[in-house]
Protein backbone atom coordinates (compact mmCIF):
# COMPACT_ATOMS: atom_id res chain seq x y z
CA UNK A 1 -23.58 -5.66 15.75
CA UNK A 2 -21.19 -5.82 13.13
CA UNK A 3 -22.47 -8.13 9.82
CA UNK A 4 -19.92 -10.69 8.63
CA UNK A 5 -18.75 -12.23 5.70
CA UNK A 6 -19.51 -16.22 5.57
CA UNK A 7 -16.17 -17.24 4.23
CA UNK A 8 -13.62 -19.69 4.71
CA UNK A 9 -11.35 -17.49 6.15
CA UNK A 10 -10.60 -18.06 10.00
CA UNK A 11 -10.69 -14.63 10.72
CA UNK A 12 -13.42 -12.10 10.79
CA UNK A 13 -14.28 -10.55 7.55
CA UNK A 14 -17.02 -7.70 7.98
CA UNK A 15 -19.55 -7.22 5.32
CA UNK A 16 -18.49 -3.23 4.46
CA UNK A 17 -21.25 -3.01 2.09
CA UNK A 18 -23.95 -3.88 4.73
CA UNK A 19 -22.09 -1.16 7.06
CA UNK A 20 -21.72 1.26 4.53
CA UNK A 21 -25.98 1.01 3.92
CA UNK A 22 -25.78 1.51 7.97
CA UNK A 23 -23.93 4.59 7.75
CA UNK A 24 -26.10 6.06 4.54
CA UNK A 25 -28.19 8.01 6.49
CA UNK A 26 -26.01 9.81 9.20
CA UNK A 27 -26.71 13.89 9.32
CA UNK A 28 -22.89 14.86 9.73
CA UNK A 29 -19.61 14.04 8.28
CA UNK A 30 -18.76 14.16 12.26
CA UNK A 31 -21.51 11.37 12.75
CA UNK A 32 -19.88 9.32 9.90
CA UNK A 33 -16.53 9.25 11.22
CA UNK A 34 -17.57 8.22 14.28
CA UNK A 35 -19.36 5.39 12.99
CA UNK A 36 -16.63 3.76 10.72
CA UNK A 37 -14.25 4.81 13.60
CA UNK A 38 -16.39 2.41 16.49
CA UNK A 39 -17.00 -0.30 13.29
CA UNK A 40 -13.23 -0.20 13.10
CA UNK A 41 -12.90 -0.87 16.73
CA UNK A 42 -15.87 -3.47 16.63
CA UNK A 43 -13.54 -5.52 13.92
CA UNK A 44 -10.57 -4.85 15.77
CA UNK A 45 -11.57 -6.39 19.00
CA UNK A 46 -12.92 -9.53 16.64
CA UNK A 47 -9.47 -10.06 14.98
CA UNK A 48 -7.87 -9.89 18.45
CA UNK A 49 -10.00 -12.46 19.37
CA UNK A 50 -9.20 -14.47 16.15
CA UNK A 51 -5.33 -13.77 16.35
CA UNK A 52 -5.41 -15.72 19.89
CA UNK A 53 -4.02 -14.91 23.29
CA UNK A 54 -0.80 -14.08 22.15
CA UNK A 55 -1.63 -11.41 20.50
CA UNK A 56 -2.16 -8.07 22.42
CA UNK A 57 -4.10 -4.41 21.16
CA UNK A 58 -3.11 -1.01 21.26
CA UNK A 59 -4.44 2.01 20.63
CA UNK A 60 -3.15 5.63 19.78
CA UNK A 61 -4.53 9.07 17.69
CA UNK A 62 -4.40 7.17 14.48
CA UNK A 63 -4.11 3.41 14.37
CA UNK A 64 -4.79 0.26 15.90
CA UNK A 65 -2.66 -2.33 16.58
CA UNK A 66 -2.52 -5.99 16.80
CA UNK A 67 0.42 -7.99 17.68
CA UNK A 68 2.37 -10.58 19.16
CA UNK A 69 5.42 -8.58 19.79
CA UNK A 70 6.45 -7.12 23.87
CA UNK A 71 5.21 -4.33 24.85
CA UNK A 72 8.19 -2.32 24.50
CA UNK A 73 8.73 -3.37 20.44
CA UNK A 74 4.92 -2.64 19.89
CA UNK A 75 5.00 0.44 21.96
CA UNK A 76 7.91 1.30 19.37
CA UNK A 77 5.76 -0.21 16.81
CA UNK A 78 3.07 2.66 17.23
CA UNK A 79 4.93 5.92 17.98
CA UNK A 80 7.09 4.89 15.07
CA UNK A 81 3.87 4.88 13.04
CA UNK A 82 2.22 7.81 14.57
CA UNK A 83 5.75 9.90 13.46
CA UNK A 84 6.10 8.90 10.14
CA UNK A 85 2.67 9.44 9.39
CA UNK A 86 2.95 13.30 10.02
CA UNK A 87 6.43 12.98 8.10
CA UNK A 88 4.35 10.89 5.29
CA UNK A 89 1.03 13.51 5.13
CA UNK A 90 3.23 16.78 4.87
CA UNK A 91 5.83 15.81 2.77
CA UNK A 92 3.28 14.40 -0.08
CA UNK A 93 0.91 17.10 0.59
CA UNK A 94 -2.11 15.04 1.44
CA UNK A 95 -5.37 16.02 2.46
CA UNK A 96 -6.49 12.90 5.09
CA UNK A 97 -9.44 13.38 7.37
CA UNK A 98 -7.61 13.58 11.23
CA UNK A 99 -10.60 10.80 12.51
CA UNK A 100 -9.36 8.31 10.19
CA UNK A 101 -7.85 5.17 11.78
CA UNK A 102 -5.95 2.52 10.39
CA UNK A 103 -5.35 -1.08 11.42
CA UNK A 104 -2.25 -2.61 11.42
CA UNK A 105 -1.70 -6.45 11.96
CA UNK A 106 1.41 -7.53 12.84
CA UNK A 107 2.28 -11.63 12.92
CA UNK A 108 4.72 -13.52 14.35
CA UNK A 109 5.30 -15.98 11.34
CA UNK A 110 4.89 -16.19 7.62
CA UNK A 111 2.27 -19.25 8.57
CA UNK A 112 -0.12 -16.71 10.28
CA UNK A 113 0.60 -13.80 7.52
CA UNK A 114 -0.22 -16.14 4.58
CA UNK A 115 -3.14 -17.87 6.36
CA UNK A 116 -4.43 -13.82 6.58
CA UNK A 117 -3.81 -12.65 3.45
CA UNK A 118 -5.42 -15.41 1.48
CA UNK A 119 -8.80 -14.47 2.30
CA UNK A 120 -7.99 -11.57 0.11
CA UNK A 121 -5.93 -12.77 -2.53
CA UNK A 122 -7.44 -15.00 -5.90
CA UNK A 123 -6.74 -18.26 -5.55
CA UNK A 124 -3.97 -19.06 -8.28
CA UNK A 125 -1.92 -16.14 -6.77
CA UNK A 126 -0.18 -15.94 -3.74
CA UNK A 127 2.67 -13.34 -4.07
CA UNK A 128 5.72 -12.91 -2.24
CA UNK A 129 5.94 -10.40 0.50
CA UNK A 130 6.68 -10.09 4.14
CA UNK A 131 3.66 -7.10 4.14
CA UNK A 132 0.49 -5.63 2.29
CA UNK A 133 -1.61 -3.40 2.58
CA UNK A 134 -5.19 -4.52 2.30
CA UNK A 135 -7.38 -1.95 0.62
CA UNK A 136 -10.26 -3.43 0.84
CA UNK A 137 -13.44 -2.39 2.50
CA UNK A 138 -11.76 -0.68 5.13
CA UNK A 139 -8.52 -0.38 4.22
CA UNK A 140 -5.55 -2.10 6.67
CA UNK A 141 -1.95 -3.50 6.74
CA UNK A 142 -0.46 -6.62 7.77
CA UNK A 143 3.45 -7.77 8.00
CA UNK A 144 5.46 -10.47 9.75
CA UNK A 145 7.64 -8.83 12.94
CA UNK A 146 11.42 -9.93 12.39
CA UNK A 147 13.15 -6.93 13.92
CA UNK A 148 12.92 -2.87 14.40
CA UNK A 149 15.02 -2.22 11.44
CA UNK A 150 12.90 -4.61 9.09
CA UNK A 151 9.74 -3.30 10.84
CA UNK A 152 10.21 0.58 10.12
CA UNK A 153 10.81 -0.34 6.33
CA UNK A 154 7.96 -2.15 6.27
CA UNK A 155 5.43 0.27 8.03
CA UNK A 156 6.66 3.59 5.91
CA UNK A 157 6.24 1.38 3.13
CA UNK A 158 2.53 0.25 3.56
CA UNK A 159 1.36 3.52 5.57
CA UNK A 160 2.32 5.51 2.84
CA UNK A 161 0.06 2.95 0.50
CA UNK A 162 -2.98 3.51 3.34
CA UNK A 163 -2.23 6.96 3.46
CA UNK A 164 -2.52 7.40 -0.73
CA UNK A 165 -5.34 4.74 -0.85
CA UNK A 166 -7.97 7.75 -1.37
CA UNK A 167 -6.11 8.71 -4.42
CA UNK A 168 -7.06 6.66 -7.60
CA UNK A 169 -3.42 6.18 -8.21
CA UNK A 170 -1.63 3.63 -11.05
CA UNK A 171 -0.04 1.29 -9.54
CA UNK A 172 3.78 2.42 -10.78
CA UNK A 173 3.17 5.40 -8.58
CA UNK A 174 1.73 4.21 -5.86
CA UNK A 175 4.55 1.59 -5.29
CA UNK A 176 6.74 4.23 -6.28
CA UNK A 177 5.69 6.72 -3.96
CA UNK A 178 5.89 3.98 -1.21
CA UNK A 179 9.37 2.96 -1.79
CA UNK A 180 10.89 6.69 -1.61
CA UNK A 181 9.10 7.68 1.50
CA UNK A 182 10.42 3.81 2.80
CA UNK A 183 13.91 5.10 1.88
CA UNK A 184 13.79 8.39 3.67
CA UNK A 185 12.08 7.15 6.84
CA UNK A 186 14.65 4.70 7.11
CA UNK A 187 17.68 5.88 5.23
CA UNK A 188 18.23 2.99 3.78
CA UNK A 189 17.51 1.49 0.45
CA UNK A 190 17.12 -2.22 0.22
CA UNK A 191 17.73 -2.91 -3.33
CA UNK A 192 19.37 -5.12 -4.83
CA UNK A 193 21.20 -3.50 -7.80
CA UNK A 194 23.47 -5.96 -8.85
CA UNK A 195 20.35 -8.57 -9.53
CA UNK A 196 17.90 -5.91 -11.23
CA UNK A 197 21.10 -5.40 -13.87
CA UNK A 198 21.62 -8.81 -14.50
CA UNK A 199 18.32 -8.60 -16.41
CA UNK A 200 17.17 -5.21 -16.74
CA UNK A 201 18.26 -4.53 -20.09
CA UNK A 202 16.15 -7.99 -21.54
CA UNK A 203 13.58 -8.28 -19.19
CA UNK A 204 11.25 -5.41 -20.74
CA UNK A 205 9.20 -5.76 -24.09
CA UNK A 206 6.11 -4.78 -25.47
CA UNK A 207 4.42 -7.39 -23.14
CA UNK A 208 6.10 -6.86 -19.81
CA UNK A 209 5.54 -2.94 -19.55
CA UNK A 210 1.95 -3.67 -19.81
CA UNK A 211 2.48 -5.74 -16.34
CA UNK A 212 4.37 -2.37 -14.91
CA UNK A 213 1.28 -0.36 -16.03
CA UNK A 214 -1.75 -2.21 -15.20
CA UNK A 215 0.30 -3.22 -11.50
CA UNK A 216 0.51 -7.08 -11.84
CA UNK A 217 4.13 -6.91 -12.52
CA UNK A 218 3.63 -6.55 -8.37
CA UNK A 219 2.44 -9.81 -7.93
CA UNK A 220 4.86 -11.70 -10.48
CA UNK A 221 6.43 -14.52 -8.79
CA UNK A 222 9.74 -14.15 -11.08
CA UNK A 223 12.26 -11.35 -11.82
CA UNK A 224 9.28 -9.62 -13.01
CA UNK A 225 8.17 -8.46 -9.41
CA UNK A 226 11.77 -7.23 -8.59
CA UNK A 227 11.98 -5.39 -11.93
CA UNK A 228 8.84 -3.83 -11.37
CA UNK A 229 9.65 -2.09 -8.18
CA UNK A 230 13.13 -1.19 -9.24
CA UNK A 231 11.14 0.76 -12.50
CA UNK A 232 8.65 1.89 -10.59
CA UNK A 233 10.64 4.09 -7.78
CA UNK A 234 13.22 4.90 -11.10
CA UNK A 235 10.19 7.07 -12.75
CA UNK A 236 8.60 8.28 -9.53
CA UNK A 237 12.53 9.57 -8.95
CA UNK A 238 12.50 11.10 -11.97
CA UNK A 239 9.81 13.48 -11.17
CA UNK A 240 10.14 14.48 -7.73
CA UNK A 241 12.60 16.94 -8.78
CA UNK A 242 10.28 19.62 -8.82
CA UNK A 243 8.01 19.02 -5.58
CA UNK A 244 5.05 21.49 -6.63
CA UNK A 245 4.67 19.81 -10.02
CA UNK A 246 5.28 16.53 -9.22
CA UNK A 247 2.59 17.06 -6.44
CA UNK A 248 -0.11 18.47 -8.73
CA UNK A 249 0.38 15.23 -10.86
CA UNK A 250 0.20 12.69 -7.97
CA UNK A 251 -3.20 14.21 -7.23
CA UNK A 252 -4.41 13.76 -10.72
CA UNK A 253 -2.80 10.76 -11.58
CA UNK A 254 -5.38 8.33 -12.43
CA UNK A 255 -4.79 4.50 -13.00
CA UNK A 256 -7.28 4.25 -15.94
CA UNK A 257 -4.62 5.59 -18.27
CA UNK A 258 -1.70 4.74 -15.99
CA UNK A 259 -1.13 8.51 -15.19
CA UNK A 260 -0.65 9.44 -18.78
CA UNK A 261 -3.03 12.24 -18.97
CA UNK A 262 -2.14 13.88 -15.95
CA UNK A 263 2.15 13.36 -16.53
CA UNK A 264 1.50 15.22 -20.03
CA UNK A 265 -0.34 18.08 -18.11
CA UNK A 266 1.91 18.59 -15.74
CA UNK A 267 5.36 17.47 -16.97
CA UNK A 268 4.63 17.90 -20.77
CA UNK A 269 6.05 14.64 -21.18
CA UNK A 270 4.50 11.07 -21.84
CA UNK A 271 4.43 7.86 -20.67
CA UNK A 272 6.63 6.65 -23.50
CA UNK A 273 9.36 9.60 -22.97
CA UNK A 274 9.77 8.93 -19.38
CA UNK A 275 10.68 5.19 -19.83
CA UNK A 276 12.75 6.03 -22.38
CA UNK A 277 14.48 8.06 -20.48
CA UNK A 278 16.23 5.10 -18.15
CA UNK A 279 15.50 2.25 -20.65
CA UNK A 280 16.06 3.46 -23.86
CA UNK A 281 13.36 3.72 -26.84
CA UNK A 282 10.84 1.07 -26.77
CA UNK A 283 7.52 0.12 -26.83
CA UNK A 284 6.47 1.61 -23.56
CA UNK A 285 2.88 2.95 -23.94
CA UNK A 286 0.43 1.97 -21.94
CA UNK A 287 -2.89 0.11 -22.98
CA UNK A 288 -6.30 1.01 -21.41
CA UNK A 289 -5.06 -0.20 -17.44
CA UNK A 290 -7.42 -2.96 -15.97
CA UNK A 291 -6.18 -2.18 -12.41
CA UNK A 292 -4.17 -4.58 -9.70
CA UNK A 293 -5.10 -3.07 -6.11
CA UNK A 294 -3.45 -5.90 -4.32
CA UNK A 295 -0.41 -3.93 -3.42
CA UNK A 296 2.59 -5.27 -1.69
């Protein structure tokens, strides 16, 4: 049986640290993927349960789904996922494990979505987004369904964060990452560039890059969030120029420093330079990074 979380949350929370101590003593890594992969499917049926009647499963190689869409959108819903996860894996050169299995929630209304997500968020913060992906215990995604354009940006945005969630990443780069694999899955690029220059050029001070490092510029409920992204896909940009290097440093960039370490190592340059670079000189280093995993 799969041990539970008492919490106020109306929907099932499993206690991952109880099925972690199940899963201690299993011979094989074979034996331990299959574990996790029928806990996943124990949790799955739970929240399908939870979601209500509207709310159908599905199953392929790689994910599960729950949602509320027909079955022709969420058919769409998982081959779409299933493809740009092979697009996602080769073209960022990651090493995932071919059992692993991934939720993914989708909702019919921001109601449902915000009612979900709270359970994981603290309680003075409550972000906006129209998806997230959860990593948390066993690592999952959640968005609200408004249409199969808005639906592929949203899933190559948060598989690429579930797909990267192994890597102890800095925020900047993760959300980075996310956005330019979001942009070439969809070939679009949803920014809105004539609001981001309206303050770009006051918004960021000694106090505010420290919110870009650390990753709760994310979360900001101002300009701040905007600005955040818009900086953070600017410097990923910058260094995907040269695919072997920039691929060496996204494996051994580490958000205790904010990827300063491993950007000197690999690109000779620092934190500081690379800002500077787009913004101008200013006081862009970053302070030891306290990190923010709740990532939009």
């Amino acid at each position: 049986m799969l041990p539970l979380r008492e919490t106020a949350s109306t929907f099932p929370i499993p206690d991952w640290h109880a099925v972690n101590e199940q899963a201690a003593g299993l011979p094989t890594d074979a034996d331990h993927a299959a574990f996790w992969t029928e806990r996943g499917r124990d949790w799955v049926r739970l929240l399908r349960q939870a979601f209500g009647p509207s709310y159908i499963g599905y199953e392929s190689k790689h994910f599960w789904l729950i949602s509320s869409q027909s079955d022709t959108a969420s058919r769409r819903i998982i081959s779409w996922l299933e493809t740009s996860r092979a697009k996602v894996v080769q073209a960022l050169g990651l090493d995932v494990s071919a059992h692993d299995k991934c939720p993914v929630l989708v909702t019919h209304d921001l109601e449902t979505y915000y009612a979900y997500v709270a359970a994981y968020m603290p309680d003075d913060e409550n972000a906006l987004s129209g998806g997230m992906y959860l990593n948390h215990g066993y690592g999952h995604f959640i968005f609200t369904y408004l249409d199969m354009g808005q639906a592929e940006a949203v899933l190559a945005h948060e598989l690429t964060h579930s797909l990267v969630s192994h890597l102890p990443l800095p925020a900047w780069l993760n959300e980075g990452v996310a956005q330019i694999c979001e942009q070439a899955a969809t070939g679009r690029d949803p920014a809105n560039y004539d609001e981001i220059k309206d303050t770009l050029g006051t918004y960021w001070n000694v106090n505010t890059i420290q919110d870009l490092w650390s990753g709760r510029g994310f979360n900001r409920q101002d300009e701040g969030q905007l600005q955040s992204y818009h900086l953070a896909k600017v410097l990923t940009h910058m260094l995907t120029g040269d695919r072997p290097r920039f691929l060496a440093f996204l494996h051994e960039a580490n958000f205790s420093d904010a990827g300063a370490a491993a950007l000197l190592k690999h690109f000779d340059v620092s934190l500081e330079t690379l800002v500077a670079d787009y913004l101008g000189d200013g006081p862009w280093s970053a302070l030891p990074v306290v990190p923010d995993h709740r990532l939009p």
